[in-house]
Protein backbone atom coordinates (compact mmCIF):
# COMPACT_ATOMS: atom_id res chain seq x y z
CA UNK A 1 -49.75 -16.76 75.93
CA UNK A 2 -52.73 -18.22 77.90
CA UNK A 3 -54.64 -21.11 77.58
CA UNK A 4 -58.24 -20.64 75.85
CA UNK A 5 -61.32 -21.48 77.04
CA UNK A 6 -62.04 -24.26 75.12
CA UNK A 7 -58.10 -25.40 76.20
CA UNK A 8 -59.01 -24.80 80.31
CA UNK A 9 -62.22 -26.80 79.79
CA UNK A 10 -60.26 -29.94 78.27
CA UNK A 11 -57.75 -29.58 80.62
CA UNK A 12 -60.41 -29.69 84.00
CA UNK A 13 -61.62 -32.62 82.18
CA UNK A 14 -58.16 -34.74 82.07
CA UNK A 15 -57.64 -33.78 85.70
CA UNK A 16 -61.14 -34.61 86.79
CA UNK A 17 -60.96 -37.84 84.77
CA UNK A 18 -57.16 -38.49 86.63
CA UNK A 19 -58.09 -37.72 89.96
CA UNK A 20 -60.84 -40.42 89.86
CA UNK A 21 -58.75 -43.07 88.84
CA UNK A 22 -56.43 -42.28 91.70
CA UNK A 23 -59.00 -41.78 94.01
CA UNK A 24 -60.14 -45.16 93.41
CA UNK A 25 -56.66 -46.73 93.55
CA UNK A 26 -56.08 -44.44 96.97
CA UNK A 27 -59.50 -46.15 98.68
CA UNK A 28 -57.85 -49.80 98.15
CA UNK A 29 -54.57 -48.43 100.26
CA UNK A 30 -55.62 -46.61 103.04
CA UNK A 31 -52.51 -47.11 104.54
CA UNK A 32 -50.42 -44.90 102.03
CA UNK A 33 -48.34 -47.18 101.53
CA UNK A 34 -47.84 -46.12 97.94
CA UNK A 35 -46.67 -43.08 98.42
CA UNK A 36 -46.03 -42.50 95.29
CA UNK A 37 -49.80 -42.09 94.41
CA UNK A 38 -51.08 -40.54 97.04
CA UNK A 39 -48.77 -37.56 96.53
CA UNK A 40 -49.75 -37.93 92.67
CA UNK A 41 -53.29 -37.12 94.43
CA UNK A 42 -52.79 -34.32 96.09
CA UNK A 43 -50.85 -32.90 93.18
CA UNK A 44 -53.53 -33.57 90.44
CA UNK A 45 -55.92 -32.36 93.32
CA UNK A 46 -53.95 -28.88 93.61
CA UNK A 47 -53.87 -28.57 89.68
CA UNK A 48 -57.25 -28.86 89.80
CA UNK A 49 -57.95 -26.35 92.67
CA UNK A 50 -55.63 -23.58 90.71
CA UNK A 51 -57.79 -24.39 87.50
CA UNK A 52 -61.36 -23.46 89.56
């Protein structure tokens, strides 16, 4: 069964709300050396992409 609208819509809104936090956490280690949350960025940043 699929997701509704109003479902998809929340959901964009939890990964765009995620992907900011990381994204600021990312900008203090430019280094990646957490890699743990960098790939946790590109992940929330590929659910996000499959959502548009």
């Amino acid at each position: 069964m699929g997701l509704s609208k109003k479902d998809i819509g929340r959901r964009k809104a939890t990964l765009k709300a995620r992907l900011d936090e990381l994204e600021k956490k990312a900008r203090i280690d430019p280094l990646k050396r957490d890699t743990a949350l960098h790939e946790e960025l590109a992940d929330t940043k590929k659910k996000l992409a499959e959502l548009e």
